[in-house]
Protein backbone atom coordinates (compact mmCIF):
# COMPACT_ATOMS: atom_id res chain seq x y z
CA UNK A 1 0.00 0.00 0.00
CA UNK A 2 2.92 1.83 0.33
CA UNK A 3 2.87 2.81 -3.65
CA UNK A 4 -0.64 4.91 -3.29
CA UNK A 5 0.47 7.22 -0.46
CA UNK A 6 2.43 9.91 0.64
CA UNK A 7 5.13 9.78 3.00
CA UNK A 8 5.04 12.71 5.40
CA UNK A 9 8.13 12.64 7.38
CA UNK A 10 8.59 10.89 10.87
CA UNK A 11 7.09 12.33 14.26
CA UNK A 12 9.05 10.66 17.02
CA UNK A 13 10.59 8.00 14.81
CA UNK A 14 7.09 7.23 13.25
CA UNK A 15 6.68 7.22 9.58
CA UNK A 16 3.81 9.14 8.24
CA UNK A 17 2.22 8.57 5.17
CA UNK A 18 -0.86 9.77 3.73
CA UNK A 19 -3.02 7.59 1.52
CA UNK A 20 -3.67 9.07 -2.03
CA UNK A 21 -7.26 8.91 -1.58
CA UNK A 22 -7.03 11.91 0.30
CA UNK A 23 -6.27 13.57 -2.90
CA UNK A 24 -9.50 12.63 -4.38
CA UNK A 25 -11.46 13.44 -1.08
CA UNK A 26 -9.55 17.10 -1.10
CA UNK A 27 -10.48 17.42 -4.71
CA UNK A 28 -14.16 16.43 -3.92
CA UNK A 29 -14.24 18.42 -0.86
CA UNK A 30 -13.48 21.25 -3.30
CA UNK A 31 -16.08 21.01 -5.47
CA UNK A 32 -18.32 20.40 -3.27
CA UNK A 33 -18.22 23.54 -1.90
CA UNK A 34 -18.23 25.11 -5.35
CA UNK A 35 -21.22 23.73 -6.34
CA UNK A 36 -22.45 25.50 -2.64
CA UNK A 37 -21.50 28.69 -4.15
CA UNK A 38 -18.91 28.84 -1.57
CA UNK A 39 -15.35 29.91 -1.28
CA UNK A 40 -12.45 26.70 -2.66
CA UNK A 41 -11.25 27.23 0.81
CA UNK A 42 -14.18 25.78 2.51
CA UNK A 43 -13.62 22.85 0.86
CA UNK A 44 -9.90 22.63 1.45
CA UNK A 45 -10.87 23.12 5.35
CA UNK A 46 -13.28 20.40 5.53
CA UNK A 47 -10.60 18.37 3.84
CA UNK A 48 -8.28 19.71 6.81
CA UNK A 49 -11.43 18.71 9.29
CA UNK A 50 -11.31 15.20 8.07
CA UNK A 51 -7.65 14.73 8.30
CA UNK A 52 -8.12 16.48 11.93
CA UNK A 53 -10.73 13.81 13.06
CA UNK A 54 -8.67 11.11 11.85
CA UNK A 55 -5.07 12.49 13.62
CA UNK A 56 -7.56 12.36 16.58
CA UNK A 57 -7.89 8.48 16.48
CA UNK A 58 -4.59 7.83 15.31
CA UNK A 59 -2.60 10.24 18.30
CA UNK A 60 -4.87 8.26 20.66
CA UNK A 61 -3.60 4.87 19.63
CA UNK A 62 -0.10 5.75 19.12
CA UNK A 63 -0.48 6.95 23.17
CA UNK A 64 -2.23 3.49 23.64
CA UNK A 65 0.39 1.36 21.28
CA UNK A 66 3.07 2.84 23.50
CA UNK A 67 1.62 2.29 26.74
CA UNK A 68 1.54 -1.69 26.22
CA UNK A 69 5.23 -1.06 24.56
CA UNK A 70 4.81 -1.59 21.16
CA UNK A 71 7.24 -0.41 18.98
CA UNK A 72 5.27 1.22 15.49
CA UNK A 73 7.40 1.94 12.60
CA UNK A 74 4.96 3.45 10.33
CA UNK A 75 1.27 4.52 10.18
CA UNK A 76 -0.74 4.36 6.81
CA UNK A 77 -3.65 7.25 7.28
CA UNK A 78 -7.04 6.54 5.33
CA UNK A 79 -9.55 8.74 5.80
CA UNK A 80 -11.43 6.14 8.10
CA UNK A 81 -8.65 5.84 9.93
CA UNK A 82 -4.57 4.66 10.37
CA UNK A 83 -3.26 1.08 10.42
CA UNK A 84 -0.04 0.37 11.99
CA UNK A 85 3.28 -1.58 11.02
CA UNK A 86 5.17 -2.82 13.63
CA UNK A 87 8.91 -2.76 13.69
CA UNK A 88 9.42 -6.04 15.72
CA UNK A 89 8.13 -9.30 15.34
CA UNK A 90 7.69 -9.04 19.42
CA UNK A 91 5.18 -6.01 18.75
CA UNK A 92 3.37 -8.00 16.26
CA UNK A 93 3.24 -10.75 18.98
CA UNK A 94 1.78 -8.35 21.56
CA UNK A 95 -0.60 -6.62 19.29
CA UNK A 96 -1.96 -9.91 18.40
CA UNK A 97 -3.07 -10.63 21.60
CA UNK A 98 -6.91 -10.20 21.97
CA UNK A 99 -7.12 -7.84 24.94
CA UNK A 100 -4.60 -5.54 23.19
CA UNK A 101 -6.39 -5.74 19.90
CA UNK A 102 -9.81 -5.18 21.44
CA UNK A 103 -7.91 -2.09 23.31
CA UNK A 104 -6.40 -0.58 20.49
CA UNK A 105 -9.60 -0.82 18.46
CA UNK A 106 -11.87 0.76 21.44
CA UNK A 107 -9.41 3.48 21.29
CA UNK A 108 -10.02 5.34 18.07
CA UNK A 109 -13.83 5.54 17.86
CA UNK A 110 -13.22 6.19 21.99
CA UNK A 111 -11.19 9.09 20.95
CA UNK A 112 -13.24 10.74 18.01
CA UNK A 113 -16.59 10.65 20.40
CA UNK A 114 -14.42 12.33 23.37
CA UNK A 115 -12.87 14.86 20.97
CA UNK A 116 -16.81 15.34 19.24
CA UNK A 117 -18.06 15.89 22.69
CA UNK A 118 -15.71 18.30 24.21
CA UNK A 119 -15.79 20.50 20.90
CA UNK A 120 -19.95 20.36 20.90
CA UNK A 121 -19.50 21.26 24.41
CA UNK A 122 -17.19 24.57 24.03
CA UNK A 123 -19.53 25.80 20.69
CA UNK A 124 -22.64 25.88 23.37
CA UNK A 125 -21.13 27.22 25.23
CA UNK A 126 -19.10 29.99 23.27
CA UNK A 127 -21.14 30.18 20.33
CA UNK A 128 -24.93 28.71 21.33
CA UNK A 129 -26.10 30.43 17.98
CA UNK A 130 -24.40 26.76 15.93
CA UNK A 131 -27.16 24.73 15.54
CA UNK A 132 -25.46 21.54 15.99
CA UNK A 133 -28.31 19.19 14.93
CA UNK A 134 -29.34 20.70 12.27
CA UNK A 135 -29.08 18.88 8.42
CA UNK A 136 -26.64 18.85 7.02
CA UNK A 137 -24.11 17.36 9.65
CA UNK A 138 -21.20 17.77 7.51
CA UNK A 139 -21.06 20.43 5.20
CA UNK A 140 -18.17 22.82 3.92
CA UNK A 141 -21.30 25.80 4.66
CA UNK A 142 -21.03 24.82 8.52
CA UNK A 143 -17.26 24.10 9.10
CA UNK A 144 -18.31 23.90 13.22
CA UNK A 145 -20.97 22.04 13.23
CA UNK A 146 -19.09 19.85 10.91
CA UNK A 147 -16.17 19.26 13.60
CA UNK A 148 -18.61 17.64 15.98
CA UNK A 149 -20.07 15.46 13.47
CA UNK A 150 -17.30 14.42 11.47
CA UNK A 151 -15.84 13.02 14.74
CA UNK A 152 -19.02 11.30 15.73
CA UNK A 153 -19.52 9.66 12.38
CA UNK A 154 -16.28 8.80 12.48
CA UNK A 155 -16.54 6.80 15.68
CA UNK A 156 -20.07 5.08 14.58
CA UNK A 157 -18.33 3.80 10.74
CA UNK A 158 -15.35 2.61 13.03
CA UNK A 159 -17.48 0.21 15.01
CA UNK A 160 -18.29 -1.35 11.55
CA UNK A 161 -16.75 -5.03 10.86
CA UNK A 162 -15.48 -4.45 8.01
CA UNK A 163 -11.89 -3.76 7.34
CA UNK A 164 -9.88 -1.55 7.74
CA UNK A 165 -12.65 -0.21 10.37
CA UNK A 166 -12.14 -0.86 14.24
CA UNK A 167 -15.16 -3.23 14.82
CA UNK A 168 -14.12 -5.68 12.26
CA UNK A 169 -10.04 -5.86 14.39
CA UNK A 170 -12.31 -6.68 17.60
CA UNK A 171 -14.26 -9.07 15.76
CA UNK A 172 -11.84 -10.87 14.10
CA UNK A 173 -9.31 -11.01 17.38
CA UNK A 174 -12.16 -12.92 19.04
CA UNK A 175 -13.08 -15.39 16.21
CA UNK A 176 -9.49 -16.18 15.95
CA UNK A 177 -8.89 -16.99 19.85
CA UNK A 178 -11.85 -18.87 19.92
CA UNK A 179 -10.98 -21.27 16.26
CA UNK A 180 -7.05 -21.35 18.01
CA UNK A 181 -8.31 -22.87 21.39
CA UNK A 182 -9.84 -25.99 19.25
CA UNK A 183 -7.53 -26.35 16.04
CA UNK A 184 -3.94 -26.96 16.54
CA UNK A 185 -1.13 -28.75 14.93
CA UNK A 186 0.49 -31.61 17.22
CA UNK A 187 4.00 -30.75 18.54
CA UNK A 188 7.12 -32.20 16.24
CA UNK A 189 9.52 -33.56 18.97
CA UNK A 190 13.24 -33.80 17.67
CA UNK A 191 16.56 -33.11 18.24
CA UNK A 192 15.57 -31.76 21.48
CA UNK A 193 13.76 -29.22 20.43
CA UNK A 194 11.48 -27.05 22.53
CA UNK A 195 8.57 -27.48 20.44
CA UNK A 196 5.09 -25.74 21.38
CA UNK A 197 1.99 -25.97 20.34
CA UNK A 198 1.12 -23.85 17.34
CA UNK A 199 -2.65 -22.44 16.45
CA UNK A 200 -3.12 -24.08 12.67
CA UNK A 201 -2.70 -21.38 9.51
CA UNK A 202 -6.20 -23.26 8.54
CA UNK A 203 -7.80 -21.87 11.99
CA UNK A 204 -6.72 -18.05 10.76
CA UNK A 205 -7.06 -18.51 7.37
CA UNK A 206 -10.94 -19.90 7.56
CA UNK A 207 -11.85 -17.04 10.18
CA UNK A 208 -10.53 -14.24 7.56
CA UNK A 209 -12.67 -15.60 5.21
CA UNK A 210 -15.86 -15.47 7.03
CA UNK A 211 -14.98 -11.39 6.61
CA UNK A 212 -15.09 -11.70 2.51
CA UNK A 213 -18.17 -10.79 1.74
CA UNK A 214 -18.86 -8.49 4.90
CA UNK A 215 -16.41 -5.80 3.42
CA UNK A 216 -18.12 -5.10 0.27
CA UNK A 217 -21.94 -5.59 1.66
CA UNK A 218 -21.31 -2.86 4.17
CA UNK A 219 -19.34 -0.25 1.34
CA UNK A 220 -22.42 -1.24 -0.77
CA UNK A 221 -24.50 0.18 2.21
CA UNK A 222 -22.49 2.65 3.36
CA UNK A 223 -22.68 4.17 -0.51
CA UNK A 224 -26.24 3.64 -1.15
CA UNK A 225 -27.42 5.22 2.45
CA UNK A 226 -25.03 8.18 1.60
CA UNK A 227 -26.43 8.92 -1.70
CA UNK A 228 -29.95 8.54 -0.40
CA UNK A 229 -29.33 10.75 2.32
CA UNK A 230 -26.72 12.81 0.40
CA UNK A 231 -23.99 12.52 3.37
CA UNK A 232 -20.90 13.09 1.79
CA UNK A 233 -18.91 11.60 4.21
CA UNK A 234 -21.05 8.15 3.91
CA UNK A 235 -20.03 7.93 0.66
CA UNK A 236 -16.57 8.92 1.34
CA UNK A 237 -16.47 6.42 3.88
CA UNK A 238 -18.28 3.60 1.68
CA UNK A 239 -15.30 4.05 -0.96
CA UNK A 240 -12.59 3.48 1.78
CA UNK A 241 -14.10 0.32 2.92
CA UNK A 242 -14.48 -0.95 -0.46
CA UNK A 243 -10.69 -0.21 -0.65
CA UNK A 244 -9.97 -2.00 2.06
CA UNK A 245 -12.36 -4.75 0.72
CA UNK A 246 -10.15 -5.05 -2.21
CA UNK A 247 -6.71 -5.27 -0.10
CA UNK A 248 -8.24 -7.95 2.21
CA UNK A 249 -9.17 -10.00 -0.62
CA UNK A 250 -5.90 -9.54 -1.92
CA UNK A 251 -4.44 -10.94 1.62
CA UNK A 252 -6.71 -13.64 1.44
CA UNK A 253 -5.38 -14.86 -1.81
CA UNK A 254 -2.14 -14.92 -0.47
CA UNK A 255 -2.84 -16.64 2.49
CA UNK A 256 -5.09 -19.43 0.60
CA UNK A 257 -1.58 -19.91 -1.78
CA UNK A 258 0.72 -20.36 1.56
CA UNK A 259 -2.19 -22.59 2.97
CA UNK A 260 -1.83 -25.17 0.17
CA UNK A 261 2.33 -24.74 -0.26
CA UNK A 262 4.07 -27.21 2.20
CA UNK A 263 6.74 -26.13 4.00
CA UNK A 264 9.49 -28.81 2.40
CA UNK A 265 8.52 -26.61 -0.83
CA UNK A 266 10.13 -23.57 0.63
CA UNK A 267 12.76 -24.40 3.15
CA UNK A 268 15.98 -24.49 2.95
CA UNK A 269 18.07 -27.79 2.63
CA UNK A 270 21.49 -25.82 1.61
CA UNK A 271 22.55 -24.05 5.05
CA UNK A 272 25.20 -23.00 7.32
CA UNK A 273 25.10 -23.44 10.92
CA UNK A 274 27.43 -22.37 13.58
CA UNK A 275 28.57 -23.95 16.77
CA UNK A 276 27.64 -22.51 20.18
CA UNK A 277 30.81 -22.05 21.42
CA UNK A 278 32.33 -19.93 18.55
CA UNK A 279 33.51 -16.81 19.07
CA UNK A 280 31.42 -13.80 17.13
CA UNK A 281 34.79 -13.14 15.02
CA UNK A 282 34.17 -17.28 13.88
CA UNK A 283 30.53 -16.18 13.11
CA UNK A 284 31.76 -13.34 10.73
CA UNK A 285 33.66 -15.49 9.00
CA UNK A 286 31.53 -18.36 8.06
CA UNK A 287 29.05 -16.46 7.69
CA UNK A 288 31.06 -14.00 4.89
CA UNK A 289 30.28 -16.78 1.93
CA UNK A 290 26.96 -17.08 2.39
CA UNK A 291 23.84 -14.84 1.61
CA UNK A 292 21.75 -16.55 4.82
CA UNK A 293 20.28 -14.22 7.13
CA UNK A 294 19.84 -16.31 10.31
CA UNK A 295 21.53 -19.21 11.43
CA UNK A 296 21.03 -22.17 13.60
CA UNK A 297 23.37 -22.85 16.61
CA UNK A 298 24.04 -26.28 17.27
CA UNK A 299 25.73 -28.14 20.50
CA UNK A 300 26.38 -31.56 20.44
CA UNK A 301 24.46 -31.99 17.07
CA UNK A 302 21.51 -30.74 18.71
CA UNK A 303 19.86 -27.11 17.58
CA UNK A 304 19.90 -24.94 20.67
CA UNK A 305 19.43 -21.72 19.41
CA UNK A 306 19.21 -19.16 16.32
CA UNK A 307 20.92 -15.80 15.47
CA UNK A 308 20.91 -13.35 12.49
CA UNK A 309 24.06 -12.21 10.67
CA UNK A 310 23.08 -8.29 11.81
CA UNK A 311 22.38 -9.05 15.44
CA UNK A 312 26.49 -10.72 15.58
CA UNK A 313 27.89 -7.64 14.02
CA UNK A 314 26.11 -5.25 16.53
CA UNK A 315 27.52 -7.05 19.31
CA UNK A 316 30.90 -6.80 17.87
CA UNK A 317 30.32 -3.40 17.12
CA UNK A 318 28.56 -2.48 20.54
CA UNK A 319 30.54 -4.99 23.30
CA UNK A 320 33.56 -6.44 20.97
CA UNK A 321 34.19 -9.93 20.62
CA UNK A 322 32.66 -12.77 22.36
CA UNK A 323 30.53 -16.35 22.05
CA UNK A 324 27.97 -16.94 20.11
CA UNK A 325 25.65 -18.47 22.72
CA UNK A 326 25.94 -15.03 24.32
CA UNK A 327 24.07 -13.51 21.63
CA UNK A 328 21.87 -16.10 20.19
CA UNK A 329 17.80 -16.65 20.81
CA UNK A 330 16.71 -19.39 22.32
CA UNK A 331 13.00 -19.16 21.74
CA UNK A 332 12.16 -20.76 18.28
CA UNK A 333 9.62 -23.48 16.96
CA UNK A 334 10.31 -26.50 14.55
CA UNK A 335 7.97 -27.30 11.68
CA UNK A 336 7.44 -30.52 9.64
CA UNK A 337 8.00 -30.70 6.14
CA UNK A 338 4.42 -31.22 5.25
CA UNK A 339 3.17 -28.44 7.62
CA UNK A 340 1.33 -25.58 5.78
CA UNK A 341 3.32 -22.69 4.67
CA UNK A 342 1.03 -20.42 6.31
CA UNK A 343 1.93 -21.67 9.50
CA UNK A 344 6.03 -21.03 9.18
CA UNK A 345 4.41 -17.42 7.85
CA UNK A 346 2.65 -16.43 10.73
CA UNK A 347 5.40 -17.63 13.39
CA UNK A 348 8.18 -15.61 11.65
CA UNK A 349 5.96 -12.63 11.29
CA UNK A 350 4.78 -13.19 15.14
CA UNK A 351 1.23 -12.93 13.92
CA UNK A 352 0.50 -16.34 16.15
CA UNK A 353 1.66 -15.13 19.04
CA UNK A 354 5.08 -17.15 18.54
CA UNK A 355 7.57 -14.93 16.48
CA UNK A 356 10.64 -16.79 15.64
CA UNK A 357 13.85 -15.83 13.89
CA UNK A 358 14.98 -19.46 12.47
CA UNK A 359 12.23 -22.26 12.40
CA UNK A 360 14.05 -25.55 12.00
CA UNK A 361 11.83 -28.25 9.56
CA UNK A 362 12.40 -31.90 11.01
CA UNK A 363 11.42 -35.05 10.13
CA UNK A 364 12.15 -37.64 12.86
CA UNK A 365 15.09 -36.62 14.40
CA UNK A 366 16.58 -35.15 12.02
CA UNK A 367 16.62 -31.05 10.98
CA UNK A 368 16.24 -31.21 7.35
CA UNK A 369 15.86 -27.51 6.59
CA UNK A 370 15.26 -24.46 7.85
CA UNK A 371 12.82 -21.42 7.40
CA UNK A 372 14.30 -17.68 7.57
CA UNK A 373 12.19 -14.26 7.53
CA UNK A 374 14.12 -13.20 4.11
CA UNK A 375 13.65 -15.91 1.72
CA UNK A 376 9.94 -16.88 3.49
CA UNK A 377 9.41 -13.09 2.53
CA UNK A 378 10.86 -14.23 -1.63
CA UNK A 379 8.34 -17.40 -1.17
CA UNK A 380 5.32 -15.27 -0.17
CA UNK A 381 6.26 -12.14 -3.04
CA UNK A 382 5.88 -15.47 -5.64
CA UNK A 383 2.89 -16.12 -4.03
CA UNK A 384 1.39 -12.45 -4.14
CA UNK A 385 2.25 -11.98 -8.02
CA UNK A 386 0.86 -15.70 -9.08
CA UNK A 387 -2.49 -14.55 -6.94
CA UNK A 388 -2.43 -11.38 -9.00
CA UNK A 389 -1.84 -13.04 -12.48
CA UNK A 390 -4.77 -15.89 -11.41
CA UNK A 391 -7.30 -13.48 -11.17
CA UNK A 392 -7.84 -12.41 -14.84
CA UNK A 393 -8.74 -16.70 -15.92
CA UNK A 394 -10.13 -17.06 -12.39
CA UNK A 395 -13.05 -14.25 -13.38
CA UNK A 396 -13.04 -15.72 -16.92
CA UNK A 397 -14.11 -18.78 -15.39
C-alpha cells in the first residue's frame, strides 16, 4: 500500500504517510463547496477537518500502542482511519493478543466521540447560535458544526466489521482466539527441540474468510445510504471500505496460496550453521560466503538456538568480541516438512503469538531444513504476483 500514499516525514521515529485517496477526497471536498456557491477554501478546510478527526484516532492509539510497549514503525492514514506496522516481530506478537487488539480498536472511535463531545460542548457554550443538529451534519457551509459530526460519524463507521474499520479488528481477534483454542497442529519432537503448540494457519485462514463478503456488503450500504441521504462523508467512507475490501481480498489470496504450499517446498536444505561455542569473530567469517540471514546454533548436534548475521555484528560493534551463545535466541519453533506454509508465515511474522527468527523443519530426528524471515518473505512475493496473475482466468471462469 505503500505505492498509493504519501510519505510525510517521521514524528518521534514514526513514519507518516498519507493515503492518495485523500487527494481525491480534497479534490471532492473542493467542489463540493463550489457547487455550494462557496469559497475553494471551505472545501480545502473540511478536507483539513477530516484529516483532523482522523489524527484524533490515530494520536490516541499511538499513546495506547506505547503504553503496552509496542514499537510502530509506520502509520498508513485513510480517511477512516490509520493502520499500523510494527517494527518487531515481538510487537506483532503483543498486538496480536486479543485484549490488546480489542484495546487498540476501542481506542479510536473512543477518541473521536471524546474529541466530538468536548468541541460540541465549548460551541454551546461559546457560540450557542451553531445549531449543531441541524441537516446537514457535515457540510463545507457549517465548518463547526461539521467538527462535531465528522468526529461522531467517524466513531459510529469505526465500530463497523469491516476492514480496515475498528469493529471488524475486535471481531476478528475474538473469532481467531476462539478457532485457536480448538484447532492446533500436534508438537514435532526432535533433536531436542522445545517445540510448542502452534494455532493451525487453517484456523486463521478460515476465520478471515468469514470477513469476505462483509467488506463489500457494508461499502455497498455505506454508498447507497449516503447517496440517499446525500452525506458526503457516507459515501466517502463507503469508498474506503471498499478499498480496504479489495486489499483484504488480496491478503486472502495470499494466504489461501501459503495454505496449500508445504513447507518442504520452501525451506531451505542448503545451510550454514554455527557452533555454540564460537567466538562472534568465527561467526563473521563463516558467515562472509553465504547470503543466509539467520543461522542455527548447534551443541552436540543438537539445535539450541538461532541468530541473524546483523544481530552478531552489533555485538561486535557495541561490546567487541565474544561467544555466540551469548548472543543467540533461544526461543524458536520446529515445523514438519508437510506443515502448511502459512503456519512457518505467521510464526516468523509473530502474527500467532510465537515470532521466531529461524524455524528448523524436522522429520524424525533429524533437521532437514530451515525457514528464515528473508527468503519466506521471496516465497510469499511469488505467491502475491501468481495470486495477482490468477485473477484475470479465475473471473473468466
Amino acid at each position: 500500500m505503500a505505492g498509493w500514499s504519501l510519505s510525510l516525514g517521521k514524528i518521534f521515529g514514526v513514519g507518516l504517510r498519507l493515503h492518495s485517496f485523500f487527494v481525491f477526497l480534497l479534490t471532492a471536498a473542493m467542489l463540493w463547496s463550489y457547487s455550494l456557491n462557496r469559497p475553494l477554501s471551505r472545501g480545502v478546510a473540511l478536507w483539513g477537518l477530516v484529516l483532523l478527526a482522523v489524527a484524533v484516532r490515530e494520536i490516541a492509539r499511538a499513546l495506547v500502542a506505547a503504553w503496552f510497549g509496542l514499537e510502530v514503525k509506520n502509520i498508513l492514514l485513510l480517511p477512516t482511519g490509520g493502520i499500523f506496522t510494527y517494527a518487531s516481530a515481538q510487537s506483532n506478537t503483543t498486538a496480536a493478543q486479543p485484549g490488546i487488539q480489542r484495546t487498540l480498536a476501542l481506542t479510536g472511535p473512543v477518541a473521536n466521540l471524546l474529541f466530538g463531545l468536548v468541541v460540541a460542548g465549548l460551541i454551546l457554550t461559546v457560540a450557542p447560535e451553531v445549531h449543531l443538529f441541524s441537516m446537514r451534519w457535515v457540510t463545507p457551509e457549517h465548518l463547526l458544526r461539521t467538527l462535531v459530526w465528522i468526529n461522531f460519524l467517524l466513531a459510529a463507521i469505526n465500530l463497523l466489521p469491516a476492514w480496515p474499520l475498528d469493529g471488524a479488528r475486535m471481531v476478528r481477534g475474538e473469532v481467531q482466539k476462539s478457532k485457536h483454542a480448538v484447532e492446533a497442529v500436534d508438537p514435532v519432537p526432535a533433536m531436542g527441540l522445545e517445540v510448542n503448540r502452534i494455532p493451525s494457519g487453517r484456523a486463521r485462514a478460515s476465520a478471515f474468510r468469514m470477513f469476505t463478503g462483509v467488506g463489500p456488503a457494508i461499502a455497498i450500504g455505506l454508498l447507497v445510504l449516503g447517496m440517499v441521504s446525500v452525506n458526503w462523508w457516507l459515501i466517502v467512507a463507503g469508498m474506503a471500505v471498499l478499498f480496504g475490501a479489495q486489499v483484504e481480498r488480496q491478503g486472502l489470496a495470499v494466504k489461501a496460496g501459503a495454505e496449500s504450499v508445504p513447507v518442504r517446498d520452501v525451506m531451505l536444505t542448503d545451510y550454514t550453521f554455527l557452533s555454540a561455542s564460537a567466538t562472534l569473530e568465527d561467526a563473521v567469517r563463516r558467515a562472509r560466503h553465504t547470503l543466509q540471514d539467520v543461522f542455527p546454533v548447534v551443541r552436540g548436534g543438537n539445535v539450541v538456538g538461532a541468530v541473524a548475521r546483523q544481530t552478531v555484528l552489533d555485538a561486535l560493534a557495541t561490546t567487541g568480541d565474544g561467544y555466540v551463545q551469548g548472543v543467540m535466541s533461544r526461543t524458536f519453533h520446529a515445523a514438519s516438512p508437510d506443515e502448511p506454509l502459512l503456519n512457518a508465515l505467521e510464526r516468523v511474522t509473530g502474527e500467532s503469538g510465537a515470532s521466531s527468527q529461524l524455524i528448523p523443519v524436522v522429520l524424525g530426528d533429524r533437521v532437514v531444513g530451515i525457514v528464515t524471515p528473508h527468503h519466506l518473505g521471496r516465497a510469499v512475493g511469488f505467491l502475491a504476483r501468481k495470486a495477482h496473475s490468477a485473477k484475470p482466468s479465475a473471473t473468466r471462469s
